[in-house]
Protein backbone atom coordinates (compact mmCIF):
# COMPACT_ATOMS: atom_id res chain seq x y z
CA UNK A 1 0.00 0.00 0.00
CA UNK A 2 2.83 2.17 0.76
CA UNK A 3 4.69 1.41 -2.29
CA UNK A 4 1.19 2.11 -4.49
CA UNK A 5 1.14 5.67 -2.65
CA UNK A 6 4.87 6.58 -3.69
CA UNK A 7 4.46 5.38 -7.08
CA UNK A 8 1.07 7.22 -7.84
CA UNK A 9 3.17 11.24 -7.80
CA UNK A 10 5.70 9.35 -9.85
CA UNK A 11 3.02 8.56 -12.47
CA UNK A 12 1.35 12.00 -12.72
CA UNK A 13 4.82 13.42 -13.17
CA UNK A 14 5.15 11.31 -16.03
CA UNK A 15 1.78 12.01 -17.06
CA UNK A 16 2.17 15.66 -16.78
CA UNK A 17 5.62 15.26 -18.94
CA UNK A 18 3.67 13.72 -21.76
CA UNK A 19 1.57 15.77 -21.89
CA UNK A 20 3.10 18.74 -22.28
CA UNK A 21 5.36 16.98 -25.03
CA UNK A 22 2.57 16.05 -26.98
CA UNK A 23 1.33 19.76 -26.22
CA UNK A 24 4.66 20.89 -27.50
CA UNK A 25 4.71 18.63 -30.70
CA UNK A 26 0.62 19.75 -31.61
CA UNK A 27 1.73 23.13 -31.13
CA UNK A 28 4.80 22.65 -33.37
CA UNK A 29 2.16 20.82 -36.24
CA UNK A 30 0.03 23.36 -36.11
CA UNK A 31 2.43 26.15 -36.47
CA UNK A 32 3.80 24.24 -40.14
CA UNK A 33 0.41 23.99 -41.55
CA UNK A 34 -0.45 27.66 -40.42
CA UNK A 35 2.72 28.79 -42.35
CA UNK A 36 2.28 26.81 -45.10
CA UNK A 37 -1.66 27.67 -45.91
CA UNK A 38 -0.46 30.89 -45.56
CA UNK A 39 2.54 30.40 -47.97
CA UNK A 40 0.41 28.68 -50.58
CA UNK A 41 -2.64 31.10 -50.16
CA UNK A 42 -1.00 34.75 -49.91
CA UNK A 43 -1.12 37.16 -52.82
CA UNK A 44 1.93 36.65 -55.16
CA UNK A 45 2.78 39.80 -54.73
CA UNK A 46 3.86 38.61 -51.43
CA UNK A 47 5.28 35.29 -51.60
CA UNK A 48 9.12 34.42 -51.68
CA UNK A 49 10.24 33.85 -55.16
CA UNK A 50 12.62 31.64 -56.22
CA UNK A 51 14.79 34.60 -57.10
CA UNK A 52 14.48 35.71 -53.91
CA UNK A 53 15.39 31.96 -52.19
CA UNK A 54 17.99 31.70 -54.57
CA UNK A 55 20.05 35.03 -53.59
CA UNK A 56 19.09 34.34 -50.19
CA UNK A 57 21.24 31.33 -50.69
CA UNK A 58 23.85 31.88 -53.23
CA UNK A 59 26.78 32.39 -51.27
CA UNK A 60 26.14 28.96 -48.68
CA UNK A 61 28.48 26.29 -48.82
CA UNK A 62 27.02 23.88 -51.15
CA UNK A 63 28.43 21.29 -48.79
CA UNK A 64 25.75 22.29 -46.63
CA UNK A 65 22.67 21.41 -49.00
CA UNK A 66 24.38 18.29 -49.85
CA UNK A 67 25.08 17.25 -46.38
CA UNK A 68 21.16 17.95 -45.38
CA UNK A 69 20.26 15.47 -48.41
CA UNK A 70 22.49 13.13 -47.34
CA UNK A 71 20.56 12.58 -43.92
CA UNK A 72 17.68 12.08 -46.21
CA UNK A 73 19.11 10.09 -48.76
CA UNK A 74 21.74 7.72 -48.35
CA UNK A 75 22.28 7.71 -51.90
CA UNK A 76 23.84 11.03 -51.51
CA UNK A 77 26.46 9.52 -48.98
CA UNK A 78 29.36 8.41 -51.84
CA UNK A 79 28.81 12.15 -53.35
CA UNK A 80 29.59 13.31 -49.94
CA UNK A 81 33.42 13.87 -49.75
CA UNK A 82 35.02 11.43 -46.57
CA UNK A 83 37.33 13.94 -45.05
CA UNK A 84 34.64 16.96 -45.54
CA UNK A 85 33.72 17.77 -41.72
CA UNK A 86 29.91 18.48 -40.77
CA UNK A 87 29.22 21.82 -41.23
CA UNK A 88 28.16 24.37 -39.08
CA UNK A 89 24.60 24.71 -38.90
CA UNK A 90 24.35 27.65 -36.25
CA UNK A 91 27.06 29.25 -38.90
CA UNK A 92 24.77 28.54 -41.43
CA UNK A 93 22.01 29.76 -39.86
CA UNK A 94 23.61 33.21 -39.17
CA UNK A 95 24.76 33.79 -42.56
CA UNK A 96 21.54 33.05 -43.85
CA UNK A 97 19.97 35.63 -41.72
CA UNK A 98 23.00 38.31 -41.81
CA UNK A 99 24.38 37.84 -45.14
CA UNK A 100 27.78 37.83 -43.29
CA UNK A 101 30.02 35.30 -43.49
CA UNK A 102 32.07 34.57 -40.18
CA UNK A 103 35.26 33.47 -41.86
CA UNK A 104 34.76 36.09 -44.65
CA UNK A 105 35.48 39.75 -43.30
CA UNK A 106 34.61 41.48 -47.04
CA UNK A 107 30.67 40.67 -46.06
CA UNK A 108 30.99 42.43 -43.34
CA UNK A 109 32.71 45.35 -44.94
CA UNK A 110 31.75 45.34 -48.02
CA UNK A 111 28.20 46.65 -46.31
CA UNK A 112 29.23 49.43 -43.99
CA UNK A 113 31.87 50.84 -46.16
CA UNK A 114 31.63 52.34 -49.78
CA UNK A 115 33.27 50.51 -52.40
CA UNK A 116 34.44 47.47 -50.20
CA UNK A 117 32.00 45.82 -52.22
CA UNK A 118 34.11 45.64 -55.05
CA UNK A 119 36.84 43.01 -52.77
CA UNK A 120 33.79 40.75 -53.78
CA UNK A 121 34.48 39.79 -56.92
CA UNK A 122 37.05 37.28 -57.55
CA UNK A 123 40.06 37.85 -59.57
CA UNK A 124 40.33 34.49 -61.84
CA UNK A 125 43.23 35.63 -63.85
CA UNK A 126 45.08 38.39 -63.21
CA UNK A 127 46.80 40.50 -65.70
CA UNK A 128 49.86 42.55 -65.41
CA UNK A 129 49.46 45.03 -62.11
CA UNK A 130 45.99 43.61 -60.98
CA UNK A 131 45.05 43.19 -57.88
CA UNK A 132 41.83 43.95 -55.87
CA UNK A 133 42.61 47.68 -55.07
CA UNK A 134 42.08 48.30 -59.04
CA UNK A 135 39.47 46.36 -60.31
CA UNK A 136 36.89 48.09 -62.84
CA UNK A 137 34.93 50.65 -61.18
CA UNK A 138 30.76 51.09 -62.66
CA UNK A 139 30.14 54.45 -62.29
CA UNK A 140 26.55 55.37 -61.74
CA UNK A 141 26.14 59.17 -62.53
CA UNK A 142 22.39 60.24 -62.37
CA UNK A 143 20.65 59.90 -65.55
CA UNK A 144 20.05 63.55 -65.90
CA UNK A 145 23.97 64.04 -65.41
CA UNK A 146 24.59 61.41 -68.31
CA UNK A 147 21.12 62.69 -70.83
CA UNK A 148 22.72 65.60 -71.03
CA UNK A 149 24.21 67.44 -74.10
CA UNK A 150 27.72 68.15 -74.49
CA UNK A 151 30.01 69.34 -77.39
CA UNK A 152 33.06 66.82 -78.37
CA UNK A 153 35.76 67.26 -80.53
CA UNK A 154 37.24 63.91 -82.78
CA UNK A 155 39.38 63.97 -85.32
CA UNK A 156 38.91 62.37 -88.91
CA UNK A 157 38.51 58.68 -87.88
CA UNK A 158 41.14 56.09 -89.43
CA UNK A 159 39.28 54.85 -92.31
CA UNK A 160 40.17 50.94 -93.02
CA UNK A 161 40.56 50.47 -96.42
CA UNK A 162 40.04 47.09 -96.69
CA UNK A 163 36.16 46.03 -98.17
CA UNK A 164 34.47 42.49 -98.48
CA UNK A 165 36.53 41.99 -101.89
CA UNK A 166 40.44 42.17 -100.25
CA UNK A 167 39.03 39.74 -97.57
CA UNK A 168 41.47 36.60 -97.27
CA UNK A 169 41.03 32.95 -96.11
CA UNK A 170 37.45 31.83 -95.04
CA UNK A 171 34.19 34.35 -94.34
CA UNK A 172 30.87 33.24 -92.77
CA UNK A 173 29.80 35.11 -96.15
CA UNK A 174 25.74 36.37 -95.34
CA UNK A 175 26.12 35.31 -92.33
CA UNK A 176 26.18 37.37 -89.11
CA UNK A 177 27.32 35.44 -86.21
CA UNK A 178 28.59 38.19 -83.86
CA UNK A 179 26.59 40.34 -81.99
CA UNK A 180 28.08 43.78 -80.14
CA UNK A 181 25.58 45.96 -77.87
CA UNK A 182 26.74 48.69 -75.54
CA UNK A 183 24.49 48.49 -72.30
CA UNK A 184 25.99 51.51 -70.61
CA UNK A 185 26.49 53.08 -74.59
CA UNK A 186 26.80 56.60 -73.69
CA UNK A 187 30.24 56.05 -71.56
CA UNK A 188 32.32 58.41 -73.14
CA UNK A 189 36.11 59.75 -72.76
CA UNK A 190 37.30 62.84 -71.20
CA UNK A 191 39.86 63.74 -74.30
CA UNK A 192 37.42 63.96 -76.18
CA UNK A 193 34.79 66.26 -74.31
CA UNK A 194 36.48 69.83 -73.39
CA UNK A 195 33.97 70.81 -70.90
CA UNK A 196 33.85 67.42 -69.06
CA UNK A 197 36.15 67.88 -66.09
CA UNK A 198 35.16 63.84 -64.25
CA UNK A 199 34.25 60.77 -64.83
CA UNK A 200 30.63 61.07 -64.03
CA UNK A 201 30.54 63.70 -67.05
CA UNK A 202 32.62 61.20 -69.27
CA UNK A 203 28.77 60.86 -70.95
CA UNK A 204 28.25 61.13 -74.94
CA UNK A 205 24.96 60.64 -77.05
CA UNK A 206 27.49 59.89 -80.05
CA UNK A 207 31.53 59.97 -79.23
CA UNK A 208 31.00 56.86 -76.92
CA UNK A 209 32.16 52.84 -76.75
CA UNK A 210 29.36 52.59 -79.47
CA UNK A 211 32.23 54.24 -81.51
CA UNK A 212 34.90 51.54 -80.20
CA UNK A 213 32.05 48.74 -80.82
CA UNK A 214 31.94 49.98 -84.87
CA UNK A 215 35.76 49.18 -85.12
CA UNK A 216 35.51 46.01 -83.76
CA UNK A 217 32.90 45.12 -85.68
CA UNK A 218 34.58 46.51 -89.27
CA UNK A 219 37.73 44.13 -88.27
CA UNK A 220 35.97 41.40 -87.44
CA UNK A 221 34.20 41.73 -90.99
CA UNK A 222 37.81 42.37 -92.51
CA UNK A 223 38.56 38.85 -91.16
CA UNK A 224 35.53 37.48 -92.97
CA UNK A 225 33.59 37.01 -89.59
CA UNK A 226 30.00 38.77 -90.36
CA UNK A 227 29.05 41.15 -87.46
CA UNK A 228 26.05 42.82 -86.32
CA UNK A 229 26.35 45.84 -83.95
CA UNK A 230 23.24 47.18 -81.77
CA UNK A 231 23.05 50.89 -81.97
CA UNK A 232 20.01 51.23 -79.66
CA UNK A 233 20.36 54.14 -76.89
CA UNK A 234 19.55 52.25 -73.87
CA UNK A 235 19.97 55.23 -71.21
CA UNK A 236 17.60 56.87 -73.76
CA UNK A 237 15.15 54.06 -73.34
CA UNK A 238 16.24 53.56 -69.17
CA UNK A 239 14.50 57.28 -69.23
CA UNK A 240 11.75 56.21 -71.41
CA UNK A 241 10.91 53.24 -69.35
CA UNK A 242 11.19 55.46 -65.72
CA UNK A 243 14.02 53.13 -64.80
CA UNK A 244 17.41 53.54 -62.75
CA UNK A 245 20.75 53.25 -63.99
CA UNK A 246 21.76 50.06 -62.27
CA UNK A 247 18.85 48.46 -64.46
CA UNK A 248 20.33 49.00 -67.86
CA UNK A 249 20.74 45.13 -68.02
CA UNK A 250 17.02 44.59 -68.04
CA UNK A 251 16.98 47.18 -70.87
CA UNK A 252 19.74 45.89 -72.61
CA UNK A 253 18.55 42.08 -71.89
CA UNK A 254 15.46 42.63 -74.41
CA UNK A 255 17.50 43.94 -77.21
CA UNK A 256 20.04 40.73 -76.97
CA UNK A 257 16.62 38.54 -76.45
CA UNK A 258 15.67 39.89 -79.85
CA UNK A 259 18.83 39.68 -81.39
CA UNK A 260 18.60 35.94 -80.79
CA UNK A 261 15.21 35.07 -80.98
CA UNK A 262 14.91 33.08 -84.03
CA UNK A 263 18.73 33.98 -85.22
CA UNK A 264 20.52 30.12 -85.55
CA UNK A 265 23.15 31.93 -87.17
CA UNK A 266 23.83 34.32 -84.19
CA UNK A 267 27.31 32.56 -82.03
CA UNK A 268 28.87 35.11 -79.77
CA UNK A 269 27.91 38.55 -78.17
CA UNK A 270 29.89 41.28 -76.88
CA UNK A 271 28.75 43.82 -74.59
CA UNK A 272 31.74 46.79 -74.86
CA UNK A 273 31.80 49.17 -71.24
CA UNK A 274 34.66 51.38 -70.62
CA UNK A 275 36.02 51.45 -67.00
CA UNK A 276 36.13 54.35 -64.38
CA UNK A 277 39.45 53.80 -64.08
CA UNK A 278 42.31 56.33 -64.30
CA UNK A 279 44.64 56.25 -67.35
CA UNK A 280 47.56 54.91 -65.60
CA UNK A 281 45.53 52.01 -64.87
CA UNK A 282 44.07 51.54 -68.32
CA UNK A 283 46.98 52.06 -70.38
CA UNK A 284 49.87 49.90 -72.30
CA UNK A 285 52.37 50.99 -74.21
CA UNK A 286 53.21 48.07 -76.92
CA UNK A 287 55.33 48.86 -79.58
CA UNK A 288 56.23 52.58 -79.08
CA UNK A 289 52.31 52.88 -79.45
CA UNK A 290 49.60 53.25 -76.83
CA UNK A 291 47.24 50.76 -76.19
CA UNK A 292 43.36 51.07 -74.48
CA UNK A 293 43.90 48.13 -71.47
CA UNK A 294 40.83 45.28 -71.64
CA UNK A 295 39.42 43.25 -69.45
CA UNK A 296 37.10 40.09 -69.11
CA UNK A 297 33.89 40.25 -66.90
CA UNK A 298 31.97 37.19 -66.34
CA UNK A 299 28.85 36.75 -64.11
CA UNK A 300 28.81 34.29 -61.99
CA UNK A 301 25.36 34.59 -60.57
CA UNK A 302 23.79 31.97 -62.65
CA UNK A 303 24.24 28.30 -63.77
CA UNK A 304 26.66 27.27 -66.33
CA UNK A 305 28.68 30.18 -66.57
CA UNK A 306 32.13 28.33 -66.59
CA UNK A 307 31.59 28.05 -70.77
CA UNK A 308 31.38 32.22 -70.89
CA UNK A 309 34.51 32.49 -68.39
CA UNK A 310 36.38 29.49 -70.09
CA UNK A 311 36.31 31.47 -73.44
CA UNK A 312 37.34 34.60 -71.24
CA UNK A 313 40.16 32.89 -69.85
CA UNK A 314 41.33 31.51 -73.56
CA UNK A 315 40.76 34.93 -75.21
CA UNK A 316 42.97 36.48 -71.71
CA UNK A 317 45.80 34.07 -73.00
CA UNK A 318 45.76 34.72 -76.51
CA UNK A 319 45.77 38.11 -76.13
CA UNK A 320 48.75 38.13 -73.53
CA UNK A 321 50.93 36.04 -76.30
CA UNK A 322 50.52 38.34 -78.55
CA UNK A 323 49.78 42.32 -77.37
CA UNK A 324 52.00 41.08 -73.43
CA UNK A 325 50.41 43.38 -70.75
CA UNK A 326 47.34 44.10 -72.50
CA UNK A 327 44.62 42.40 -71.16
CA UNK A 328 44.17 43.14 -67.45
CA UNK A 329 42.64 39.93 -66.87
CA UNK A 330 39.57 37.89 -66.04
CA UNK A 331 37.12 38.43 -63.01
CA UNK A 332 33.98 37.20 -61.73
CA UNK A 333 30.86 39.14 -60.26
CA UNK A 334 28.29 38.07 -58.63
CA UNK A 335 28.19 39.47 -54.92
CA UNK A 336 26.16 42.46 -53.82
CA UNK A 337 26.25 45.85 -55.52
CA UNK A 338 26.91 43.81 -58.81
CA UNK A 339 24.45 42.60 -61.47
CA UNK A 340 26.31 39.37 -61.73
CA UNK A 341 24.41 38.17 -64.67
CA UNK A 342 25.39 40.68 -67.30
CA UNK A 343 22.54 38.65 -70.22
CA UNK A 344 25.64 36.04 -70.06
CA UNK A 345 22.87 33.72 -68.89
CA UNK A 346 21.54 33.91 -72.90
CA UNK A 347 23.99 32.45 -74.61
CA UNK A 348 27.30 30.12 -73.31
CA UNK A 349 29.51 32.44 -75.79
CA UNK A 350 28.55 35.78 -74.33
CA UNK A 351 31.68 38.03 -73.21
CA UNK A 352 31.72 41.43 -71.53
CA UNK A 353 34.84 43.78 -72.23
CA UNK A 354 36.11 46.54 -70.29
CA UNK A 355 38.21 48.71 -72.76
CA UNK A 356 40.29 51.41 -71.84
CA UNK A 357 38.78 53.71 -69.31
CA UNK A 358 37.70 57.64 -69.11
CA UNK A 359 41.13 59.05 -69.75
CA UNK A 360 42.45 57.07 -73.04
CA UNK A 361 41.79 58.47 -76.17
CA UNK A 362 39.64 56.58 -79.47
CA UNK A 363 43.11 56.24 -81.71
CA UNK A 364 44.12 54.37 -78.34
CA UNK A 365 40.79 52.31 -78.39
CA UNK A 366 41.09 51.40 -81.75
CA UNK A 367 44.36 49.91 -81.72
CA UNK A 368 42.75 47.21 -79.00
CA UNK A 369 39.54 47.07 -80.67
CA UNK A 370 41.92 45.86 -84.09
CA UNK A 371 43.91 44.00 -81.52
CA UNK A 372 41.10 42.19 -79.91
CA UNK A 373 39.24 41.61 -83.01
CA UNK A 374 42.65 39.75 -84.28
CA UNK A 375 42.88 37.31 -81.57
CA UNK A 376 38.92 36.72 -81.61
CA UNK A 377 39.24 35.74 -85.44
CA UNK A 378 41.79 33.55 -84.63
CA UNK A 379 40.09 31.73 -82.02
CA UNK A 380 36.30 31.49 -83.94
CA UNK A 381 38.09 30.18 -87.08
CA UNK A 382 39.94 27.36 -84.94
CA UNK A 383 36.76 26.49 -82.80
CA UNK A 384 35.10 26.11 -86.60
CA UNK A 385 37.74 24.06 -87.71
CA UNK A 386 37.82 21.90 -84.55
CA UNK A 387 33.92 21.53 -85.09
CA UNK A 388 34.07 20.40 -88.65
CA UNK A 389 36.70 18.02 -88.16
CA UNK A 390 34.26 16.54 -85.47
């Protein structure tokens, strides 16, 4: 009887316990269907999109995701490496609600002060004198500042002589299978405007990279590769459209979109930008001649980019064999402050080029843009031959 009268607290202790488990666990049930009626019912207007999951999550370890389907599926445990450790789910957990990464002090930076957000983007190759203090700088002048009119002087532009008739070895013939846009195609050159005193004035309706993007295309065509350059005004149309500067590349994305759209012939595309940068920066001499510096930007916020910076990285070589100290390298972008796309998600063979910058001069431009277009004909004609011989 004694023992029955001890045991009986013990009981209701448990009792209690189990229930407030259970209490705990319908509590916990109730909570996930709440959220997700309310996920699955709310406006779209107000739901997460996947774009908005996705740059939520960029910058994770991808160990992570993999090691969270492993527990699920053991099929996932020989894709898991052996010596990888377990990773650090409260580490994950604050990154994914700080967007700071503990072992990464540029994500902490890179938000409090201005232009530490440029240490984000990853030097893959670098080219004679680069390093991360001098990486190409987007300006973003207010689109009033760069709308506006402004008298330039140029002298009579180098006429090349060459036509369709002297062209040697093989042509695509009718066939355009370039493309060459200018998203930011007002960027402009301080030699060439006398009342432009900084970069943020280095803006042109007409003596711009568009100018730099017509000599690249008349050399490609003097090496038989047929070329199609995109003269639209797209800070014209970012006013039209009430947009901001920083989304050019949705203007710019519909004319490439077009370009393609039921093109086969269409291979590559080249957007041309000039760089903020100073002339010291952006300058070679080759030759006893001056030479507009270039350099490769690939995004690298989107799938399958390694095809646009593998062809990067073979044009960086090519180019360094022949014109040493020219290019300034490759880089990737896809962090914050960056667009990290670029339309390089259209097409594999997409490139972006940084030539020259706000101090070099169009005689200096052209001798890259000739340069450049050299080393490109070089490498299309070899990737055709490689292709028909397959």
């Amino acid at each position: 009887m004694d023992h029955n009268n001890k045991s009986e607290p013990k009981r209701k202790k448990l009792l209690r316990h189990f229930y407030q488990k259970s209490g705990l666990y319908i509590i916990c049930v109730a909570v996930l269907f709440i959220g997700i009626g309310f996920l699955t019912t709310v406006s779209p207007a107000y739901r997460f999109s996947s774009n908005t999951i996705t740059n939520w999550t960029s910058d994770l370890d991808s160990s992570i995701f993999l090691y969270l389907m492993r527990m699920e599926n053991k099929g996932f445990e020989e894709a898991y490496p052996e010596d990888q450790e377990m990773p650090d789910i409260s580490n994950m957990l604050f990154e994914m609600a700080t967007n700071i990464k503990p072992s990464d002090t540029r994500s902490l930076l890179g938000q409090e002060l201005p232009g530490f957000l440029t240490f984000q983007n990853e030097i893959i190759v670098a080219g004679e004198g680069t390093d991360y203090t001098n990486l190409p700088v987007e300006s973003a002048p207010p689109l009033d500042e760069i709308l506006k009119e402004r008298d330039a002087v140029v002298e009579e532009e180098k006429n090349q002589e060459e036509t369709d008739g002297d062209k040697k070895g093989p042509t695509t013939k009718d066939r355009n299978v370039v493309f060459i846009y200018n998203t930011h195609n007002r960027e402009s050159f301080l030699p060439h405007l006398p009342d432009a005193d900084n970069g943020d004035e280095a803006q042109h309706d007409e003596v711009n990279v568009g100018k730099v993007s017509e000599r690249f295309a008349d050399e490609l065509e003097t090496n038989g590769i047929g070329t199609k350059v995109d003269h639209t005004d797209i800070m014209h149309e970012l006013n039209e459209q009430d947009l901001e500067y920083y989304e050019s590349y949705q203007a710019s994305r519909e004319v490439v979109e077009e370009a393609f759209t039921g093109n086969d012939d269409l291979q590559y595309s080249f957007d041309v930008h000039r760089d903020s940068m100073k002339r010291g920066k952006t300058t070679k001499e080759i030759d006893g001649e001056d030479y507009a510096r270039i350099m490769f930007v690939v995004g690298a916020k989107y799938e399958d980019y390694d095809n646009n910076l593998e062809i990067a990285n073979e044009l960086h070589k090519r180019i360094e064999e022949t014109y040493p100290g020219l290019s300034r390298g490759v880089i990737t972008k896809k962090g914050a402050g960056s667009n990290g796309i670029y339309n390089q998600d259209l097409s594999p063979n997409a490139m972006l080029m940084e030539i020259g910058g706000i101090e070099n001069n169009l005689d200096e431009l052209y001798r890259t843009a000739d340069a450049v277009a050299d080393i490109f004909s070089d490498y299309y004609w070899d990737a055709e031959k490689v292709d028909a011989d397959e």
